[in-house]
Protein backbone atom coordinates (compact mmCIF):
# COMPACT_ATOMS: atom_id res chain seq x y z
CA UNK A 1 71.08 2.92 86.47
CA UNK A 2 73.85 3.99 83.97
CA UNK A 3 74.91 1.02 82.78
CA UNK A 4 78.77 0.37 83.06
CA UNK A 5 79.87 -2.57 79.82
CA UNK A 6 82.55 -4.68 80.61
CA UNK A 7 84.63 -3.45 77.61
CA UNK A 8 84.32 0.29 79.07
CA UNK A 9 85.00 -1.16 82.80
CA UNK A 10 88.23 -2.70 81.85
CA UNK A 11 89.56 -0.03 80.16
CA UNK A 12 88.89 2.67 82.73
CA UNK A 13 90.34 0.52 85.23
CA UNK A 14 93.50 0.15 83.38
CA UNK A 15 93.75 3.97 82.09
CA UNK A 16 92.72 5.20 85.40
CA UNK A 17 95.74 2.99 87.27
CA UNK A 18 98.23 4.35 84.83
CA UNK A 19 97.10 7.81 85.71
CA UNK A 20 97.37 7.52 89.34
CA UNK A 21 100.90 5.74 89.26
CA UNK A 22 102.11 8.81 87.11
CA UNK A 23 100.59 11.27 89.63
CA UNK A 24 101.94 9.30 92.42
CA UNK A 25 105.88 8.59 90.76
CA UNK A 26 105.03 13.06 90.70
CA UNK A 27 103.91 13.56 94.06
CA UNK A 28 106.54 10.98 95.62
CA UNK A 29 105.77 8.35 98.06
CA UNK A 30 105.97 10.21 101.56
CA UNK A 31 103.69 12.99 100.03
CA UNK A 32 100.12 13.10 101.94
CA UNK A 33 97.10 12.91 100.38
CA UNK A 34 94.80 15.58 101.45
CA UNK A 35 91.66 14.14 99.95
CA UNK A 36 92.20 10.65 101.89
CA UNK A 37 93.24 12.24 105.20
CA UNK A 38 95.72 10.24 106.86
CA UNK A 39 97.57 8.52 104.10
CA UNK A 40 100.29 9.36 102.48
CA UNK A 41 100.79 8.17 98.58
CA UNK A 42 102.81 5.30 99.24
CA UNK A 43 100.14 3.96 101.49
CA UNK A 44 97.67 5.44 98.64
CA UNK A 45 99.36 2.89 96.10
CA UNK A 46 99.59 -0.26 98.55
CA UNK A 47 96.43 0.35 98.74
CA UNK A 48 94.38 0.07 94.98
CA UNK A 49 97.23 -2.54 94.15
CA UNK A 50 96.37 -4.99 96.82
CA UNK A 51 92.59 -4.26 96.51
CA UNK A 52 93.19 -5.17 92.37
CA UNK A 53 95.27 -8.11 92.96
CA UNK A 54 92.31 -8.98 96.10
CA UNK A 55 89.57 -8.67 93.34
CA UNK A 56 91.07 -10.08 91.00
CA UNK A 57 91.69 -13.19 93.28
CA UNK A 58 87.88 -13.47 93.99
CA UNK A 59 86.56 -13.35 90.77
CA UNK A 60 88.94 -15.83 89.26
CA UNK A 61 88.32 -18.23 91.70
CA UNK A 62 84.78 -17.34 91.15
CA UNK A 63 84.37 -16.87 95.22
CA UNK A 64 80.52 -17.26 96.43
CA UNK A 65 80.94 -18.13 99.52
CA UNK A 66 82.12 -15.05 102.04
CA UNK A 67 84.30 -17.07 104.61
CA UNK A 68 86.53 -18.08 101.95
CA UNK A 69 87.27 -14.56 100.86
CA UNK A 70 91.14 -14.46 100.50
CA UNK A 71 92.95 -13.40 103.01
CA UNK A 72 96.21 -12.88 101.84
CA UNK A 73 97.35 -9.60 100.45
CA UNK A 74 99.90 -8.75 97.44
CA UNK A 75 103.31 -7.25 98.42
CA UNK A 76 104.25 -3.50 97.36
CA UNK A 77 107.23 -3.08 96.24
CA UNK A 78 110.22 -1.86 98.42
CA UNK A 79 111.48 0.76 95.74
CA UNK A 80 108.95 2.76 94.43
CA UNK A 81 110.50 3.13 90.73
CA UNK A 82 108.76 0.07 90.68
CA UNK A 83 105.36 0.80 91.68
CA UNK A 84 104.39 1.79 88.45
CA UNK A 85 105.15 -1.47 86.94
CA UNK A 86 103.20 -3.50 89.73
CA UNK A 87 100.65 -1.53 89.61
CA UNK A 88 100.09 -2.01 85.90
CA UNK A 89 100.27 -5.57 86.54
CA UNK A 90 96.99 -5.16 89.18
CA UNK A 91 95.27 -3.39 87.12
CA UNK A 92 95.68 -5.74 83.75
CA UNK A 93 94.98 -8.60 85.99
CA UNK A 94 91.65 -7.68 87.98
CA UNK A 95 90.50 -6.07 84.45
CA UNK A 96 91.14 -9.49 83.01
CA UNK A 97 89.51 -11.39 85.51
CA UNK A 98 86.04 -9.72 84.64
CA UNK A 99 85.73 -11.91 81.64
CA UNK A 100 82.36 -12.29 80.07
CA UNK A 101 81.90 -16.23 81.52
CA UNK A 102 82.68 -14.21 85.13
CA UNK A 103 79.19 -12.31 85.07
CA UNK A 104 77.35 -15.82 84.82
CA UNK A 105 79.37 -17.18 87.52
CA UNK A 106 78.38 -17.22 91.05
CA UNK A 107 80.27 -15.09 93.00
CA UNK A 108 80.03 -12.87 96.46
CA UNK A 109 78.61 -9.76 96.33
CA UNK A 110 79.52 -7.47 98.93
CA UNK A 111 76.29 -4.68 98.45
CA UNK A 112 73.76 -7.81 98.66
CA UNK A 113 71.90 -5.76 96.33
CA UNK A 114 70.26 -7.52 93.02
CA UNK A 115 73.73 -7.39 91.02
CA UNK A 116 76.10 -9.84 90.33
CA UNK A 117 78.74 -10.64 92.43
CA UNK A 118 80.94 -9.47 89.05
CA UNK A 119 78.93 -6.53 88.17
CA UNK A 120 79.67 -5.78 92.01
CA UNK A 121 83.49 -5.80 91.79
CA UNK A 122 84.01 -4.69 88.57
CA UNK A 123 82.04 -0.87 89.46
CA UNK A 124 84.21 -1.20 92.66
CA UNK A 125 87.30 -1.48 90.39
CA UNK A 126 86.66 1.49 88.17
CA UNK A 127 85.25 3.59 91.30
CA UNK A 128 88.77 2.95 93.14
CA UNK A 129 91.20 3.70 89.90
CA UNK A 130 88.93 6.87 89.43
CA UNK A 131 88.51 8.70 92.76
CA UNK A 132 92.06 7.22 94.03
CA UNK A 133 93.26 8.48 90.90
CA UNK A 134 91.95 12.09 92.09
CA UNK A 135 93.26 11.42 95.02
CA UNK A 136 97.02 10.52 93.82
CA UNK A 137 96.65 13.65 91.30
CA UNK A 138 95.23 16.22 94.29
CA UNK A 139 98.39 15.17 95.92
CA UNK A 140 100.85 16.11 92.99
CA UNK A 141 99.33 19.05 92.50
CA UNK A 142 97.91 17.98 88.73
CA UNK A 143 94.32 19.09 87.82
CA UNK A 144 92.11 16.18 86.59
CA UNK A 145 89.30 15.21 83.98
CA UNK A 146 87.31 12.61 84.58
CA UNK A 147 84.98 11.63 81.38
CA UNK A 148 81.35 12.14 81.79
CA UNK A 149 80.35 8.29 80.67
CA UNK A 150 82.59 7.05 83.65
CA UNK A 151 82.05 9.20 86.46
CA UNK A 152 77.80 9.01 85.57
CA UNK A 153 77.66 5.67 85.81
CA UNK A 154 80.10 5.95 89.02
CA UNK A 155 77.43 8.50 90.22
CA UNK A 156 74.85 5.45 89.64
CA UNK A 157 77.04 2.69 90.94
CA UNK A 158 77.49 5.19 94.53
CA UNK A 159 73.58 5.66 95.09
CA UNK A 160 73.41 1.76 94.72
CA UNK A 161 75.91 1.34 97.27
CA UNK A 162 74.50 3.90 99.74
CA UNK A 163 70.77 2.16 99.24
CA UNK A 164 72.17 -0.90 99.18
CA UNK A 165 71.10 -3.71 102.05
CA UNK A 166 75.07 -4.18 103.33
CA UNK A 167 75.23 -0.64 103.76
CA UNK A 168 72.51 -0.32 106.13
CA UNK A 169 73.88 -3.26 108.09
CA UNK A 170 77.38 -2.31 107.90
CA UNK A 171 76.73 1.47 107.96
CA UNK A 172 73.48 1.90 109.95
CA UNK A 173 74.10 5.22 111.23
CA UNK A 174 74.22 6.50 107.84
CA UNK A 175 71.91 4.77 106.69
CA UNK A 176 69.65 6.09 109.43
CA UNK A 177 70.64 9.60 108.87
CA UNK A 178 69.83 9.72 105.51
CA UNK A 179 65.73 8.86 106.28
CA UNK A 180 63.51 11.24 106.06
CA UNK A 181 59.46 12.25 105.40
CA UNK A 182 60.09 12.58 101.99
CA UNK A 183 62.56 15.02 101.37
CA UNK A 184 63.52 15.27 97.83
CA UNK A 185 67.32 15.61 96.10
CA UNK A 186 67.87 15.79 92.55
CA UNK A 187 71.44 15.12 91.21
CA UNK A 188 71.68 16.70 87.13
CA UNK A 189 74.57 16.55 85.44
CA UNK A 190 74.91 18.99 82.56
CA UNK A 191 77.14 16.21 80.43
CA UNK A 192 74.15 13.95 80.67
CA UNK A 193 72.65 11.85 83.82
CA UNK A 194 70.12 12.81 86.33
CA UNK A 195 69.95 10.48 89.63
CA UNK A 196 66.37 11.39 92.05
CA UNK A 197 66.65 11.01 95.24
CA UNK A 198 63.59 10.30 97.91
CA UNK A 199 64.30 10.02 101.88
CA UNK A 200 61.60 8.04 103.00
CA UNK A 201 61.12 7.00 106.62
CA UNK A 202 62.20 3.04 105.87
CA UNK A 203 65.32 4.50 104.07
CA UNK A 204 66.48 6.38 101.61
CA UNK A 205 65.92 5.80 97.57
CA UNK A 206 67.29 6.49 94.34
CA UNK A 207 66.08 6.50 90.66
CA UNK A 208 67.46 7.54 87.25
CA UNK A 209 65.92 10.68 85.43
CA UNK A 210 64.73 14.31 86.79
CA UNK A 211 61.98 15.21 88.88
CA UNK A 212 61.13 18.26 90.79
CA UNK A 213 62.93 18.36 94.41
CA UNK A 214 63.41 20.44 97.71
CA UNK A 215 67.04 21.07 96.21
CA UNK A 216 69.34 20.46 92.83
CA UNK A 217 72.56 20.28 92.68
CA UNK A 218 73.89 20.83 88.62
CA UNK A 219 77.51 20.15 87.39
CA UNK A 220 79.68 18.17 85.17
CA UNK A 221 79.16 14.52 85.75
CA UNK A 222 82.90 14.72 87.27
CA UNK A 223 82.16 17.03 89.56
CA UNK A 224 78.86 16.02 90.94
CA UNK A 225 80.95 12.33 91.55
CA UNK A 226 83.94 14.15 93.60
CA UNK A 227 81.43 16.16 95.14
CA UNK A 228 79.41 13.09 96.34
CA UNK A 229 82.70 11.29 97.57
CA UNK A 230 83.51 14.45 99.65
CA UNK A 231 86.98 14.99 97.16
CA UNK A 232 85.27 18.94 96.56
CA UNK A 233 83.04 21.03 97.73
CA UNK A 234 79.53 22.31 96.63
CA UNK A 235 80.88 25.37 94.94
CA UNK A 236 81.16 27.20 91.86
CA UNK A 237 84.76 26.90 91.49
CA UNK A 238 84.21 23.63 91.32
CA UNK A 239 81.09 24.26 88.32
CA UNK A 240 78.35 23.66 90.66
CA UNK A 241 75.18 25.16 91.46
CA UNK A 242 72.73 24.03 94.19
CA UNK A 243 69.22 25.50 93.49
CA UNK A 244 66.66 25.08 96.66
CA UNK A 245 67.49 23.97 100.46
CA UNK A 246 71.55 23.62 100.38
CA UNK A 247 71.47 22.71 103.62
CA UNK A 248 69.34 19.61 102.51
CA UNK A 249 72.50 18.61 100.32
CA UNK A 250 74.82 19.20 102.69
CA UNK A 251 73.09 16.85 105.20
CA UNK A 252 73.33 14.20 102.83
CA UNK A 253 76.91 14.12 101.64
CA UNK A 254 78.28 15.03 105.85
CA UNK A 255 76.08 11.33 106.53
CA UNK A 256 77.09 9.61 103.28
CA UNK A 257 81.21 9.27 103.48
CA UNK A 258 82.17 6.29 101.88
CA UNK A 259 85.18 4.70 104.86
CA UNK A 260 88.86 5.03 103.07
CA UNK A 261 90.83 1.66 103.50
């Protein structure tokens, strides 16, 4: 996996927030959101603040136990000239709260894969302020670079999720859909990364580095990670090539949707 360091983590979170409250002050608060279909940006913003201040709750009361989760949410602000200020504040705090003592402490992880209830949150975090941040700018009409260190290990942190043991509980028609007899995906980002994937018939798997497969899909690092959260399309416009079975690609990212909200 590309590994994502705490240091990096908590500043992406923070520079990524401050980029989606400007696009969103831009865009202004009844505005939809094309790329999250069905909210507007006001319910865009509600939504990564409470999820930061949520977070942020869990960690620092170093949560291990799911059915004490907390289950009250943070209030958004009525005037929206505000929002930018509160959502600063969400950001600074859940960055804070993944202090190095938090990735020795025992808390939940929602994947139930082998990571660390911090390491856990803290990829959810940056993945949020990054493809929400997208999201906010798609809606303001602003184009968007996302740096190839953070969206490959994003790219990483998504296959875990997707292979992950919650998902097939929680998500067991994808996770179904996504088996195969060994059909083969490879993911190659021209800025650096490469992410194999295998669908076996127990489930699907993933593995760093390049191997030959039924079909590649090549790109900037930011665009393979939009493309994989369904925020663009497998086009050249976009800097993307598929080489092999498209439809093979296609399959995968119409049965792989992450669920906004």
């Amino acid at each position: 996996m590309t590994e994502m360091k705490p240091e990096q983590a908590r500043r992406w979170i923070v520079e990524h927030t401050r980029r989606l409250a400007e696009s969103a002050a831009a865009a202004g608060p009844g505005t939809a959101v094309p790329t999250a279909p069905g909210w507007t940006v006001k319910e865009l913003v509600e939504h990564v603040g409470q999820t930061q201040h949520w977070v942020a709750e869990l960690v620092e009361r170093r949560i291990a136990d799911p059915t004490q989760l907390p289950t009250e949410v943070a209030v958004l602000p009525a005037d929206h000239a505000a929002w930018p200020g509160w959502l600063a504040e969400s950001s600074q705090r859940v960055a804070g709260a993944f202090s190095d003592e938090a990735f020795d402490a025992p808390v939940f992880n929602a994947a139930g894969d082998e990571r660390s209830g911090a390491e856990f949150w803290m990829s959810s975090s940056v993945n949020e302020a990054v493809v929400h941040g997208f999201d906010a700018a798609n809606a303001a009409g602003r184009s968007v670079e996302i740096d190839a260190d953070v969206a490959a290990a994003l790219i990483s942190n998504h296959f875990a999720m997707l292979t992950s043991p919650t998902w097939a509980m929680q998500r067991a028609e994808s996770a179904h859909a996504v088996r195969g007899t060994g059909q083969t995906l490879q993911w190659l980002a021209t800025d650096g990364g490469a992410w194999f994937v295998e669908r076996r018939p127990d489930g699907a798997t993933w593995q760093p580095g390049t191997r030959a497969a039924d079909v590649t899909v090549t790109g900037p690092a930011g665009s393979l990670l939009l493309a994989l959260t369904r925020r663009i399309p497998l086009t050249d416009a976009a800097g993307i090539n598929v080489d092999g079975d498209v439809s093979l690609a296609h399959h995968w990212l119409n049965n792989t949707a992450h669920v906004s909200g």
